[in-house]
PDB file of N, CA and C in Angstrom:
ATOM      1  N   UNK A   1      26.169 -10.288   3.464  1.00  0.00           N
ATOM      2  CA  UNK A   1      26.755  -9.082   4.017  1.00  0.00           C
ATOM      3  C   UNK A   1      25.909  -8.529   5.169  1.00  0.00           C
ATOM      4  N   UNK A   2      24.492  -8.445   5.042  1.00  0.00           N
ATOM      5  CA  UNK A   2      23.550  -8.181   6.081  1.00  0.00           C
ATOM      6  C   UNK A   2      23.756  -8.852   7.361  1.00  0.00           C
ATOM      7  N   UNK A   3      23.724 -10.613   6.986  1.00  0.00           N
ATOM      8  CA  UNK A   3      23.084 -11.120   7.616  1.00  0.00           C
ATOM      9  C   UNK A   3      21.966 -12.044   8.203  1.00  0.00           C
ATOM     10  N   UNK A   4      20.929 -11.543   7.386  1.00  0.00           N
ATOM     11  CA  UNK A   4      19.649 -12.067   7.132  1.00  0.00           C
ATOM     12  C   UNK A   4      19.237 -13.434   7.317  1.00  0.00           C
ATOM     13  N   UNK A   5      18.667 -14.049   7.794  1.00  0.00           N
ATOM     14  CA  UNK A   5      18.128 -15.373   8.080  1.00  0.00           C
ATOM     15  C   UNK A   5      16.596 -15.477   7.942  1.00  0.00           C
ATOM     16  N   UNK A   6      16.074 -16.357   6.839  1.00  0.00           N
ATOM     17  CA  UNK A   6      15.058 -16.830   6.820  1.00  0.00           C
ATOM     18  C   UNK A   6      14.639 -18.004   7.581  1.00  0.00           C
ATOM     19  N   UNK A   7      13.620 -18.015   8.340  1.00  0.00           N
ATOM     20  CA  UNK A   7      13.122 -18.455   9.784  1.00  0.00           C
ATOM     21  C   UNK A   7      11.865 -18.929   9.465  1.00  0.00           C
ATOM     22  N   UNK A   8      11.393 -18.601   8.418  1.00  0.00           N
ATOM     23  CA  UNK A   8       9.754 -19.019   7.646  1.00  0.00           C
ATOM     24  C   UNK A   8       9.400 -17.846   6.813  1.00  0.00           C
ATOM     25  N   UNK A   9       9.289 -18.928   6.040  1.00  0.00           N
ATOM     26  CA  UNK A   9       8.503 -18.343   4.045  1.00  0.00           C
ATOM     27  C   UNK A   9       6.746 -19.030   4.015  1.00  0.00           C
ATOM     28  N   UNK A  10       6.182 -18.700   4.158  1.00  0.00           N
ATOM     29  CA  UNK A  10       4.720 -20.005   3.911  1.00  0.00           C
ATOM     30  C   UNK A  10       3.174 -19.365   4.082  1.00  0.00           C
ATOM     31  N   UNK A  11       2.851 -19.584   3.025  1.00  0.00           N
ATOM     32  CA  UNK A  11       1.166 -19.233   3.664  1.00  0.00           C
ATOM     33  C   UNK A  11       0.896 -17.588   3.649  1.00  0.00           C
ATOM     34  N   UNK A  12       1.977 -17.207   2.552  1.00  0.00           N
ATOM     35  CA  UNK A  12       1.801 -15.266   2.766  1.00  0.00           C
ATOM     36  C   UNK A  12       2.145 -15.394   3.958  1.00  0.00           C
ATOM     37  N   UNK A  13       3.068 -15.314   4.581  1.00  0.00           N
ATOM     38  CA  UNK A  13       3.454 -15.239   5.743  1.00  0.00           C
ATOM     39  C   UNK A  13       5.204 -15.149   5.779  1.00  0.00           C
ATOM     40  N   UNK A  14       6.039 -14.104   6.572  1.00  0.00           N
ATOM     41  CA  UNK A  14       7.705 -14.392   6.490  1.00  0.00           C
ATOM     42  C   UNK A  14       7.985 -13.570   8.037  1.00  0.00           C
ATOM     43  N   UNK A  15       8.780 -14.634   8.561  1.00  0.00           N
ATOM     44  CA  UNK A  15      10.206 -14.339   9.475  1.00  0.00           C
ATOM     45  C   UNK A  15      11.410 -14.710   9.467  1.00  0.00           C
ATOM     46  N   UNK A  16      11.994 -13.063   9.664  1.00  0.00           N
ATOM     47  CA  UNK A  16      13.659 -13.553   9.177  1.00  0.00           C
ATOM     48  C   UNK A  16      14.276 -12.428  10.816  1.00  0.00           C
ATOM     49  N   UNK A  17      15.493 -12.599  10.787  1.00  0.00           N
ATOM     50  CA  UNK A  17      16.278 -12.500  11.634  1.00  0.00           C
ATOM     51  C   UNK A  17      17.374 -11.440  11.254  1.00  0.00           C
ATOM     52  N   UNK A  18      17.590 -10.623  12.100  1.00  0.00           N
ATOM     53  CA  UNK A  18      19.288 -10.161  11.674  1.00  0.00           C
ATOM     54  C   UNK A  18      19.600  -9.702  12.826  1.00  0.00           C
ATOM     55  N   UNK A  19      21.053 -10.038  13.235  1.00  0.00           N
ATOM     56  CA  UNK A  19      21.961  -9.477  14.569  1.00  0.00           C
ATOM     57  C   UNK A  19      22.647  -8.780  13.869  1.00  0.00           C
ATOM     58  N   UNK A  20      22.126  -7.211  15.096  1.00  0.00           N
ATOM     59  CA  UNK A  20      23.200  -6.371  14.819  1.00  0.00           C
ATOM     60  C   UNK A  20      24.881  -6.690  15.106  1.00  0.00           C
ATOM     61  N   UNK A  21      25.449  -5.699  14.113  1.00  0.00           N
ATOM     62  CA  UNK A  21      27.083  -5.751  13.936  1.00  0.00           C
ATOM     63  C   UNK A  21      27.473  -4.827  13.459  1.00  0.00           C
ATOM     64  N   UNK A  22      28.510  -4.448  13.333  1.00  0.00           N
ATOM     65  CA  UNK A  22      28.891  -3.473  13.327  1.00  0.00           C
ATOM     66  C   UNK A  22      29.084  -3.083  12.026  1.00  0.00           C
ATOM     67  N   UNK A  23      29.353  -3.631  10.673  1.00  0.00           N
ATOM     68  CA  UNK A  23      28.774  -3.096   9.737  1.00  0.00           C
ATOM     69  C   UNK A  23      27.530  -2.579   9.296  1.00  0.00           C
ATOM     70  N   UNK A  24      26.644  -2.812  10.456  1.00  0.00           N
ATOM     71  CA  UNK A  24      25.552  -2.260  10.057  1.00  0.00           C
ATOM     72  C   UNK A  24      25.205  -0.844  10.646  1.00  0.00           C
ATOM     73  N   UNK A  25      26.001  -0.392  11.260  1.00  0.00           N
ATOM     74  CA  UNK A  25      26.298   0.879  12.062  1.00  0.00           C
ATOM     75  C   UNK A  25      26.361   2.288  11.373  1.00  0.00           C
ATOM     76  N   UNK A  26      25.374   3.304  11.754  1.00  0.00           N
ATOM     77  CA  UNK A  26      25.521   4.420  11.121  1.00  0.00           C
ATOM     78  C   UNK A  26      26.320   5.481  12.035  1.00  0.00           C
ATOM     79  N   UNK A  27      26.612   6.666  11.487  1.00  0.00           N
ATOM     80  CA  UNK A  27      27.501   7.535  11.956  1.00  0.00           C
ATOM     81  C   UNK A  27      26.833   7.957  13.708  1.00  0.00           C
ATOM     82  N   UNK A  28      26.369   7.510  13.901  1.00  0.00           N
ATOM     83  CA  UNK A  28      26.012   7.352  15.300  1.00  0.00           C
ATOM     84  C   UNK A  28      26.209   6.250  16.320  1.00  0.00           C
ATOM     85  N   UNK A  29      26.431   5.393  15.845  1.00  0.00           N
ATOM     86  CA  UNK A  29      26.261   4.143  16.435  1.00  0.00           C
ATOM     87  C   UNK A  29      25.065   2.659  16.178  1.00  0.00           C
ATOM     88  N   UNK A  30      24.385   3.642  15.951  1.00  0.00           N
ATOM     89  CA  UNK A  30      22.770   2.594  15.674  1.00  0.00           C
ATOM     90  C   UNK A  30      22.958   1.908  14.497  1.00  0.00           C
ATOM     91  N   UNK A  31      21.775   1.029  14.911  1.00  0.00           N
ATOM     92  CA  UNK A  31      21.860   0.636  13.042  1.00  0.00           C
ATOM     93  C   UNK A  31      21.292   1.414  12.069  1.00  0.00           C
ATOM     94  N   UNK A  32      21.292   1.190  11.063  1.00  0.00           N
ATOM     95  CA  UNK A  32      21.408   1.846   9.661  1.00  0.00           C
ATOM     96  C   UNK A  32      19.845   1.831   9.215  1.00  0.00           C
ATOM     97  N   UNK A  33      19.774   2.767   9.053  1.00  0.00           N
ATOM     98  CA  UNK A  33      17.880   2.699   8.533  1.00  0.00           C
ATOM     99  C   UNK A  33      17.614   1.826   7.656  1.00  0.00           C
ATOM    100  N   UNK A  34      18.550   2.042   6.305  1.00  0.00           N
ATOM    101  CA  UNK A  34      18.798   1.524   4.593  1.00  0.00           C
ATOM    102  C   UNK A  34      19.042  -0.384   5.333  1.00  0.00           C
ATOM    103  N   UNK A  35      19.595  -0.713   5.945  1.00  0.00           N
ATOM    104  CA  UNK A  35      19.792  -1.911   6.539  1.00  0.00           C
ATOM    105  C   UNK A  35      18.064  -2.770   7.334  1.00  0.00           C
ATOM    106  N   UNK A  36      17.480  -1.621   8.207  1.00  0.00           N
ATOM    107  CA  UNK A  36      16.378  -2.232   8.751  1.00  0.00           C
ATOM    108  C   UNK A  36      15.611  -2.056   7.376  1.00  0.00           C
ATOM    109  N   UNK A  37      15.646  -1.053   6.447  1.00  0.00           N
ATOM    110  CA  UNK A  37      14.677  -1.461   5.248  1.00  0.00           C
ATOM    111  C   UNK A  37      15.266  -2.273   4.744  1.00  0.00           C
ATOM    112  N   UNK A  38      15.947  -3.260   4.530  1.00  0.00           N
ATOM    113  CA  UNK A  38      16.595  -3.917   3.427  1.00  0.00           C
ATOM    114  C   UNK A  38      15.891  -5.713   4.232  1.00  0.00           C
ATOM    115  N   UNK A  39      16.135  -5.165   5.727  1.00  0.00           N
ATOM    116  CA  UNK A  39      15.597  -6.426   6.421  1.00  0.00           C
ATOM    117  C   UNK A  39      13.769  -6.868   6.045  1.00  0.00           C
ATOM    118  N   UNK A  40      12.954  -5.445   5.999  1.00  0.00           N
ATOM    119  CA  UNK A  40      11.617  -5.485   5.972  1.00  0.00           C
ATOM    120  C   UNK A  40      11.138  -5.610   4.563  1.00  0.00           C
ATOM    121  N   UNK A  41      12.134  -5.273   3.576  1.00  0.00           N
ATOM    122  CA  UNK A  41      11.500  -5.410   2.416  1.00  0.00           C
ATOM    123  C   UNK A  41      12.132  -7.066   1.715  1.00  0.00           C
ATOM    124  N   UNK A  42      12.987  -7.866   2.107  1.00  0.00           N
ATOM    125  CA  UNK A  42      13.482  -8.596   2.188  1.00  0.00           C
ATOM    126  C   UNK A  42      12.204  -9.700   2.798  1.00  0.00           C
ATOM    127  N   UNK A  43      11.532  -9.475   4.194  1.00  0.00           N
ATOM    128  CA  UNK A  43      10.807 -10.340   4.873  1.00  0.00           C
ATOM    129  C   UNK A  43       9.136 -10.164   3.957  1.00  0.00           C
ATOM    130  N   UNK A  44       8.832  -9.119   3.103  1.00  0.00           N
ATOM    131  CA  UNK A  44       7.692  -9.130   2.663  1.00  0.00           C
ATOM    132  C   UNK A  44       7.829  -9.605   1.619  1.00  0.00           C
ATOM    133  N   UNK A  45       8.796  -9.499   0.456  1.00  0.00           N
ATOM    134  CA  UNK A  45       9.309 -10.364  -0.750  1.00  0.00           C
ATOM    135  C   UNK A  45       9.163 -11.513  -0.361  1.00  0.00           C
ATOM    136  N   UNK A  46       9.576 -12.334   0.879  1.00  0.00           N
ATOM    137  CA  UNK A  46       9.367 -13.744   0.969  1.00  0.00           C
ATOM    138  C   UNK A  46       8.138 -13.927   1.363  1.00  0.00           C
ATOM    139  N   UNK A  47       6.822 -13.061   1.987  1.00  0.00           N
ATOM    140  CA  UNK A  47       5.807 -13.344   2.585  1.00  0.00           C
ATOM    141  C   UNK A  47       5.300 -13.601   0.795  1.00  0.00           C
ATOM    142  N   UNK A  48       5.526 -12.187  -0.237  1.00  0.00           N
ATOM    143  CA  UNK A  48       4.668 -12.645  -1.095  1.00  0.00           C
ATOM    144  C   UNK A  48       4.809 -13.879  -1.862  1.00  0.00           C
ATOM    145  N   UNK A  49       6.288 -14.299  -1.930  1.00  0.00           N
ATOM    146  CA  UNK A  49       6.678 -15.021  -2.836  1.00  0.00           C
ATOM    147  C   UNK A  49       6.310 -16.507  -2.476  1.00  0.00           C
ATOM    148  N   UNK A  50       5.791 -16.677  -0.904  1.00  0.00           N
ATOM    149  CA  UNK A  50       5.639 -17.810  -0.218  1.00  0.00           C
ATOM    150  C   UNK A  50       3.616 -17.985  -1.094  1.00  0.00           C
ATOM    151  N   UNK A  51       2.875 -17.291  -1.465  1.00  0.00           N
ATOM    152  CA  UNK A  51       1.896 -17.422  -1.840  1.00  0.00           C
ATOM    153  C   UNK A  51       1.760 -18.359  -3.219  1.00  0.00           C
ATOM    154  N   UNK A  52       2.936 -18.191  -4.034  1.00  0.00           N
ATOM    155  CA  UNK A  52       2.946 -19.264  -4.965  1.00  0.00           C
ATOM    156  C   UNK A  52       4.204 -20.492  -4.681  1.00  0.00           C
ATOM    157  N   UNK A  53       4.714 -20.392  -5.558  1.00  0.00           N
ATOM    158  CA  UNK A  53       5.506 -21.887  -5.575  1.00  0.00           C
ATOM    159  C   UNK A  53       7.055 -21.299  -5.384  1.00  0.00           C
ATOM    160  N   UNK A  54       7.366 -20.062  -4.623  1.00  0.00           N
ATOM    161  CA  UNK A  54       8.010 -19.907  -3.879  1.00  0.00           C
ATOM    162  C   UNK A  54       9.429 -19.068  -4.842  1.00  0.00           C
ATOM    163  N   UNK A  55       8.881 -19.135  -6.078  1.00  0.00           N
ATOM    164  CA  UNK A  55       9.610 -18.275  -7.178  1.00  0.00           C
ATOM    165  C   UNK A  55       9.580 -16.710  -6.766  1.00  0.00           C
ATOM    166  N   UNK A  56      10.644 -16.210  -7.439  1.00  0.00           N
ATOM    167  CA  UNK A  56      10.577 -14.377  -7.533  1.00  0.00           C
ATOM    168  C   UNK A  56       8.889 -13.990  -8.620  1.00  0.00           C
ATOM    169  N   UNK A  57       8.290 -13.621  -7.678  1.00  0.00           N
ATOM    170  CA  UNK A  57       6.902 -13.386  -8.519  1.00  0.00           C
ATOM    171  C   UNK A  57       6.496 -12.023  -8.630  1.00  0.00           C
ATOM    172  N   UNK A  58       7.244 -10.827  -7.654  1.00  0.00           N
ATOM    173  CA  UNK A  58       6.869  -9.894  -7.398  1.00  0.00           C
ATOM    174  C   UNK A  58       7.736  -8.902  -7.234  1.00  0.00           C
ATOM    175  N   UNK A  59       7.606  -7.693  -7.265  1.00  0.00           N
ATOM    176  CA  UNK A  59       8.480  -6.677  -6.898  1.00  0.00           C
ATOM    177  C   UNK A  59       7.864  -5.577  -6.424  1.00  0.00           C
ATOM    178  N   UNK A  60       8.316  -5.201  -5.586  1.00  0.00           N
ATOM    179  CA  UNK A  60       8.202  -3.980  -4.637  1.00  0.00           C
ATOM    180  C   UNK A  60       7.924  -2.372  -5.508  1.00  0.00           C
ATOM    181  N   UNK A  61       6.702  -2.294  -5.758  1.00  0.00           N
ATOM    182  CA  UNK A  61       6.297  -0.731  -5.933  1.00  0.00           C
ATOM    183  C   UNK A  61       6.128   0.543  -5.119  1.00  0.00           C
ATOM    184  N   UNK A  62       6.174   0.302  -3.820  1.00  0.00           N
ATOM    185  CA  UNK A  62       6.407   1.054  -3.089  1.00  0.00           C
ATOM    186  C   UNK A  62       6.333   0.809  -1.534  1.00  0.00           C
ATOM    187  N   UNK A  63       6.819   1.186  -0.542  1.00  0.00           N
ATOM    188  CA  UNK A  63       7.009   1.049   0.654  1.00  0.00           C
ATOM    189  C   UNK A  63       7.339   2.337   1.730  1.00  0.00           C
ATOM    190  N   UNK A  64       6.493   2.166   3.009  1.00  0.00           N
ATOM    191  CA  UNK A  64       6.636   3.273   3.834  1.00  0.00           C
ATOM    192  C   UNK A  64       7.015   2.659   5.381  1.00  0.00           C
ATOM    193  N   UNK A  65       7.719   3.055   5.675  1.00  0.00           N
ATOM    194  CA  UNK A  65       8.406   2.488   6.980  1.00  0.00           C
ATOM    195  C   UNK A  65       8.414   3.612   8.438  1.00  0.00           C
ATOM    196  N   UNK A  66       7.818   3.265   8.759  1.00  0.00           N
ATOM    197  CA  UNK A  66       7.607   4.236  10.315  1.00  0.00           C
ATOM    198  C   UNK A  66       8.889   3.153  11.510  1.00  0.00           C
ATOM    199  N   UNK A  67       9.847   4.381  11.303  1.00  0.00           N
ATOM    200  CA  UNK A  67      11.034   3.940  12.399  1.00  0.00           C
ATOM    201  C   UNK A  67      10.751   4.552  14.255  1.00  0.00           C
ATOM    202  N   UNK A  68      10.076   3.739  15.065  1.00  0.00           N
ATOM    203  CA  UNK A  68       9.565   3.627  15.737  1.00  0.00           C
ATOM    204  C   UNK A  68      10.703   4.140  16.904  1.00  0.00           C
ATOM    205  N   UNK A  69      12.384   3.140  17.183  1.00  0.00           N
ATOM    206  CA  UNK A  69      13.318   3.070  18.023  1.00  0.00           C
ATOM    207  C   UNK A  69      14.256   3.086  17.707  1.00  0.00           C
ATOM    208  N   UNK A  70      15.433   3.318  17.598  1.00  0.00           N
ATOM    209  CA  UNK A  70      16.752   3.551  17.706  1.00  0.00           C
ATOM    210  C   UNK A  70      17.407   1.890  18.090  1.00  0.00           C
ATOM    211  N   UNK A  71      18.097   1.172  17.245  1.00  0.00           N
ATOM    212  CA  UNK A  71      18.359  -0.338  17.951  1.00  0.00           C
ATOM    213  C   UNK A  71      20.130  -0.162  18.340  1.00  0.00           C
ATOM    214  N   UNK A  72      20.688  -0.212  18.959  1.00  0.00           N
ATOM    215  CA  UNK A  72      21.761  -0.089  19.207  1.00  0.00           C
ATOM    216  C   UNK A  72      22.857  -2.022  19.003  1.00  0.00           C
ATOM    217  N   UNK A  73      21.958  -2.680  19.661  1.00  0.00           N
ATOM    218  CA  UNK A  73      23.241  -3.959  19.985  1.00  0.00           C
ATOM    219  C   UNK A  73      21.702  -5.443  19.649  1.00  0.00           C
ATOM    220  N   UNK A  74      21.680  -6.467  19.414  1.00  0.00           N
ATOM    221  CA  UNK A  74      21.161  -7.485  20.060  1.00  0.00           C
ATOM    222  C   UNK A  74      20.559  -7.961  18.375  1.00  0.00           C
ATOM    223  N   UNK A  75      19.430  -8.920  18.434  1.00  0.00           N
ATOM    224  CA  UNK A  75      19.000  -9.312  17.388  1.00  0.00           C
ATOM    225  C   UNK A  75      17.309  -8.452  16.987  1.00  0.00           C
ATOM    226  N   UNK A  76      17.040  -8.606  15.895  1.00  0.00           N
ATOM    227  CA  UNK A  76      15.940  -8.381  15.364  1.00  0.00           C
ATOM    228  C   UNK A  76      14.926  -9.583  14.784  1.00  0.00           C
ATOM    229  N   UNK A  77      13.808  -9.456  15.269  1.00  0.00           N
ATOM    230  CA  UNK A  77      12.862 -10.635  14.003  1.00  0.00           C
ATOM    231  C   UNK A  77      11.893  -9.422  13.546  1.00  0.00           C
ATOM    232  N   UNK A  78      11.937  -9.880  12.035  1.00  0.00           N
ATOM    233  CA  UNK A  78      10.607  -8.995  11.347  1.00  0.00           C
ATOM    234  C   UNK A  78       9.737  -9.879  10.880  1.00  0.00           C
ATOM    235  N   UNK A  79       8.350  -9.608  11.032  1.00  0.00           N
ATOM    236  CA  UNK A  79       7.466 -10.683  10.781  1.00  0.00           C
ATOM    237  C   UNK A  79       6.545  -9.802   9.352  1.00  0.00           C
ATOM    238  N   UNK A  80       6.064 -10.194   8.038  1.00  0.00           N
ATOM    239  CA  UNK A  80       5.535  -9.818   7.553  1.00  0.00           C
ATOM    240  C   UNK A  80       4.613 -10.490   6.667  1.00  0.00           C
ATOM    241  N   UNK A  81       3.662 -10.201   6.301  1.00  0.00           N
ATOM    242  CA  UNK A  81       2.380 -11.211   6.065  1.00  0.00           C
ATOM    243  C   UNK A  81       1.415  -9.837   4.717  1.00  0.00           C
ATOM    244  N   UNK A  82       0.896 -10.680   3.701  1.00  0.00           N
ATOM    245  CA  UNK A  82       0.067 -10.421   2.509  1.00  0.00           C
ATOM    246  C   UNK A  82      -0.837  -9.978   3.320  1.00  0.00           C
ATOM    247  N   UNK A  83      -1.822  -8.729   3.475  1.00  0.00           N
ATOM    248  CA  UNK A  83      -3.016  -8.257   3.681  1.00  0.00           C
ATOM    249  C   UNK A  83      -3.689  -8.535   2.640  1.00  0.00           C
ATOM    250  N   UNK A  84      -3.718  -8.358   1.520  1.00  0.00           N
ATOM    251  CA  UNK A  84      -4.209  -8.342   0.028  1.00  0.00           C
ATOM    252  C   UNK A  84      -3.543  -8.846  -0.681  1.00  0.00           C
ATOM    253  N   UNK A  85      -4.104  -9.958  -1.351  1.00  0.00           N
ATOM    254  CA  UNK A  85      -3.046 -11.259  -2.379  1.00  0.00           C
ATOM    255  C   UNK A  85      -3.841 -10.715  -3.557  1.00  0.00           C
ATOM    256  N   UNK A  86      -4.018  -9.798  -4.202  1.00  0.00           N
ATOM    257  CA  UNK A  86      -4.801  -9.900  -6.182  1.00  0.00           C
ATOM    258  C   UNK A  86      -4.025 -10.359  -7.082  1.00  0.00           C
ATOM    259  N   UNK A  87      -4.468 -10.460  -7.875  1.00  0.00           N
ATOM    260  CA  UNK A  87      -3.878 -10.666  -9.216  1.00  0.00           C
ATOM    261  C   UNK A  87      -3.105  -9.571  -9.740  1.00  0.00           C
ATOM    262  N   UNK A  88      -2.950  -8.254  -9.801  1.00  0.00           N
ATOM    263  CA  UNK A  88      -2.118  -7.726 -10.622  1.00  0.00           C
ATOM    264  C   UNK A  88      -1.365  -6.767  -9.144  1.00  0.00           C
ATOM    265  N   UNK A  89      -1.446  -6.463  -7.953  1.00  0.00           N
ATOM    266  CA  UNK A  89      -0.912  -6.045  -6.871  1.00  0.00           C
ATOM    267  C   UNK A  89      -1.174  -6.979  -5.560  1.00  0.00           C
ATOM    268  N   UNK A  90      -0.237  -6.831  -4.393  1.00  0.00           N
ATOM    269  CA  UNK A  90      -0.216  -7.169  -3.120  1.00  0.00           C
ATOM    270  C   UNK A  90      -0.377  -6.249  -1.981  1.00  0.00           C
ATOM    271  N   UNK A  91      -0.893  -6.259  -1.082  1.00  0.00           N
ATOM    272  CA  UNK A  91      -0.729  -5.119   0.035  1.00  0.00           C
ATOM    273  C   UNK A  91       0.207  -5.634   0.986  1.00  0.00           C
ATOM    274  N   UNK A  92       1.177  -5.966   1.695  1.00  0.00           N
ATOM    275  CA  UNK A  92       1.885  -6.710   2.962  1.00  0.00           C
ATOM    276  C   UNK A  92       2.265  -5.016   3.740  1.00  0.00           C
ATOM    277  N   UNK A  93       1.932  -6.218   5.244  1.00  0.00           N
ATOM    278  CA  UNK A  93       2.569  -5.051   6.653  1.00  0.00           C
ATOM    279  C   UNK A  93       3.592  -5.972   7.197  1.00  0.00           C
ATOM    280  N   UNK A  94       4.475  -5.135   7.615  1.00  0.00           N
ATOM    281  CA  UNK A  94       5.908  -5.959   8.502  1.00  0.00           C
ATOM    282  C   UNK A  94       5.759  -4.938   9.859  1.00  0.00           C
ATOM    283  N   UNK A  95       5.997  -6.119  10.854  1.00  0.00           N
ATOM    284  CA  UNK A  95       6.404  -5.422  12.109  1.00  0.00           C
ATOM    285  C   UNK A  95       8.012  -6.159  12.526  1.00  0.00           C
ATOM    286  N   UNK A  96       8.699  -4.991  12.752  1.00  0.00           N
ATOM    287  CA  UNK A  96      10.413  -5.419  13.375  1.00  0.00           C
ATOM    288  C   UNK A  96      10.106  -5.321  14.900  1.00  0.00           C
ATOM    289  N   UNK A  97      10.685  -6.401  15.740  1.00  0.00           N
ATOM    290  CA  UNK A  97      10.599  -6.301  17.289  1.00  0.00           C
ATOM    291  C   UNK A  97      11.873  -6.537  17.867  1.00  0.00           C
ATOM    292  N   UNK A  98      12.665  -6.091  18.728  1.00  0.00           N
ATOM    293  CA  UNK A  98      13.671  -6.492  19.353  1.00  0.00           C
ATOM    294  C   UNK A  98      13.205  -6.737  21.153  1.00  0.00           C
ATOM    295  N   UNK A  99      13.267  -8.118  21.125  1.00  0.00           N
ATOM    296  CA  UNK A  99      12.392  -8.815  22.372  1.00  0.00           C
ATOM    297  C   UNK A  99      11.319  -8.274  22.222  1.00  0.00           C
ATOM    298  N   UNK A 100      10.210  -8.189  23.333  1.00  0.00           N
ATOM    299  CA  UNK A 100       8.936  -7.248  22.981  1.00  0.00           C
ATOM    300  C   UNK A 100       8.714  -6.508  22.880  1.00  0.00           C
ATOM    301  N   UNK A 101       9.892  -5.118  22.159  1.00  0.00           N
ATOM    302  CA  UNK A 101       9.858  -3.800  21.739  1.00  0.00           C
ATOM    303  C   UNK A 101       9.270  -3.781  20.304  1.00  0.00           C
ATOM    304  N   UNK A 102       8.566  -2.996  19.985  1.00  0.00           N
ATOM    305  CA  UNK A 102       8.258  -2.895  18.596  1.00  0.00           C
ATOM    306  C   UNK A 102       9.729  -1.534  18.212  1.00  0.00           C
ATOM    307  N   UNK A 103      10.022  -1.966  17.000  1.00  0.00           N
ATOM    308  CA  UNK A 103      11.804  -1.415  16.371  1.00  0.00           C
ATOM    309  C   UNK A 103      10.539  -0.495  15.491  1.00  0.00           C
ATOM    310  N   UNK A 104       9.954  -0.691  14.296  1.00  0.00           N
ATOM    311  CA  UNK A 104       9.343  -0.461  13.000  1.00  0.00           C
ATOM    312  C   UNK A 104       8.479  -1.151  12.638  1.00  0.00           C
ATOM    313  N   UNK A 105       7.738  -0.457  11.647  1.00  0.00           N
ATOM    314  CA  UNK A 105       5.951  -1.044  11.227  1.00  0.00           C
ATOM    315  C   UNK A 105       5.998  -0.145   9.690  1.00  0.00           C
ATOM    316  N   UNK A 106       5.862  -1.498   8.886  1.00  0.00           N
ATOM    317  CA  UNK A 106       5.642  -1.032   7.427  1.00  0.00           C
ATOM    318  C   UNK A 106       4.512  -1.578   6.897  1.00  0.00           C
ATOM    319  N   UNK A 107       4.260  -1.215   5.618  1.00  0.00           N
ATOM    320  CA  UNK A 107       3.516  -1.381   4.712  1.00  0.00           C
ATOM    321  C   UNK A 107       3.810  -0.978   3.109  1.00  0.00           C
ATOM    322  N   UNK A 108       3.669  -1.757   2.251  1.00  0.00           N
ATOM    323  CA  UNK A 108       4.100  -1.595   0.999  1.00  0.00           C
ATOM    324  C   UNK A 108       2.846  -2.463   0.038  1.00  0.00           C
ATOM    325  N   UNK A 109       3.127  -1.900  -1.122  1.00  0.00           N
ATOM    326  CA  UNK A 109       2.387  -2.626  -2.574  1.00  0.00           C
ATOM    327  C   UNK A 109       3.224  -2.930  -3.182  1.00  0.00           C
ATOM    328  N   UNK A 110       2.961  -4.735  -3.471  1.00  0.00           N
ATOM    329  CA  UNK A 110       4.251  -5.155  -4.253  1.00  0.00           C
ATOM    330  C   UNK A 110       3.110  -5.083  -6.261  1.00  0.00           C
ATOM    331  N   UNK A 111       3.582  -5.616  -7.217  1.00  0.00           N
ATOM    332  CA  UNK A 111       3.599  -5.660  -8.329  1.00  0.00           C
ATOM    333  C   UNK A 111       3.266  -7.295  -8.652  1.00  0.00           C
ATOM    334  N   UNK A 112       2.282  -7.576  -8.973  1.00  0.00           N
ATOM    335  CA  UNK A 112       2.662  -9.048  -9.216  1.00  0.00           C
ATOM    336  C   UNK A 112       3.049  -9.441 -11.022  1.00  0.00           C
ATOM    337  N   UNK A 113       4.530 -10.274 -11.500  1.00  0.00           N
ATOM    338  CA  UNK A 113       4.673 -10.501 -12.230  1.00  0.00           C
ATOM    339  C   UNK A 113       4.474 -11.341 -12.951  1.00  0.00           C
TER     340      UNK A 113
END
């Protein structure tokens, strides 16, 4: 329904893709905040999950997203990568870019299961 394209899972490391469309459109025109989070928490789930054998290992305890730009039309890549791999938590940061604009810059603690 998003969209979403995984582009690389590996090494604590994830890029995925999404072109805007028009379901993703909020009462303004732009895209949808709940949509660019769904993209960033989506790309750090695969950064963590790329650290083991590529299973659901983790879940998202919390996340803060600084919405940087307004994206109106074109594609997105979010790149997000493990700062901190432990044993019982993760730290990962995602940056969203549309061409060499920075879109958003997160950071979250995932849960390891």
């Amino acid at each position: 329904m998003l969209g979403l394209e995984i582009l690389k899972a590996e090494g604590g490391e994830a890029l995925l893709s999404l072109k805007m469309h028009d379901g993703l459109r909020n009462l303004h025109g732009k895209l949808h905040g709940g949509a660019l989070f769904s993209l960033i928490d989506t790309a750090m789930g695969q950064a963590s999950h790329s650290l083991g054998d590529g299973s659901p290992n983790s879940v998202t305890l919390e996340c803060k997203v600084n919405y940087i730009r307004p994206v109106t039309d074109g594609e997105l890549l979010c790149r997000a990568w493990v700062v901190h791999g432990g044993r019982r938590t993760q730290v990962l940061e995602a940056e969203v870019h549309q061409g060499e604009k920075l879109v958003a810059k997160a950071q979250s603690t995932f849960a390891c299961l």
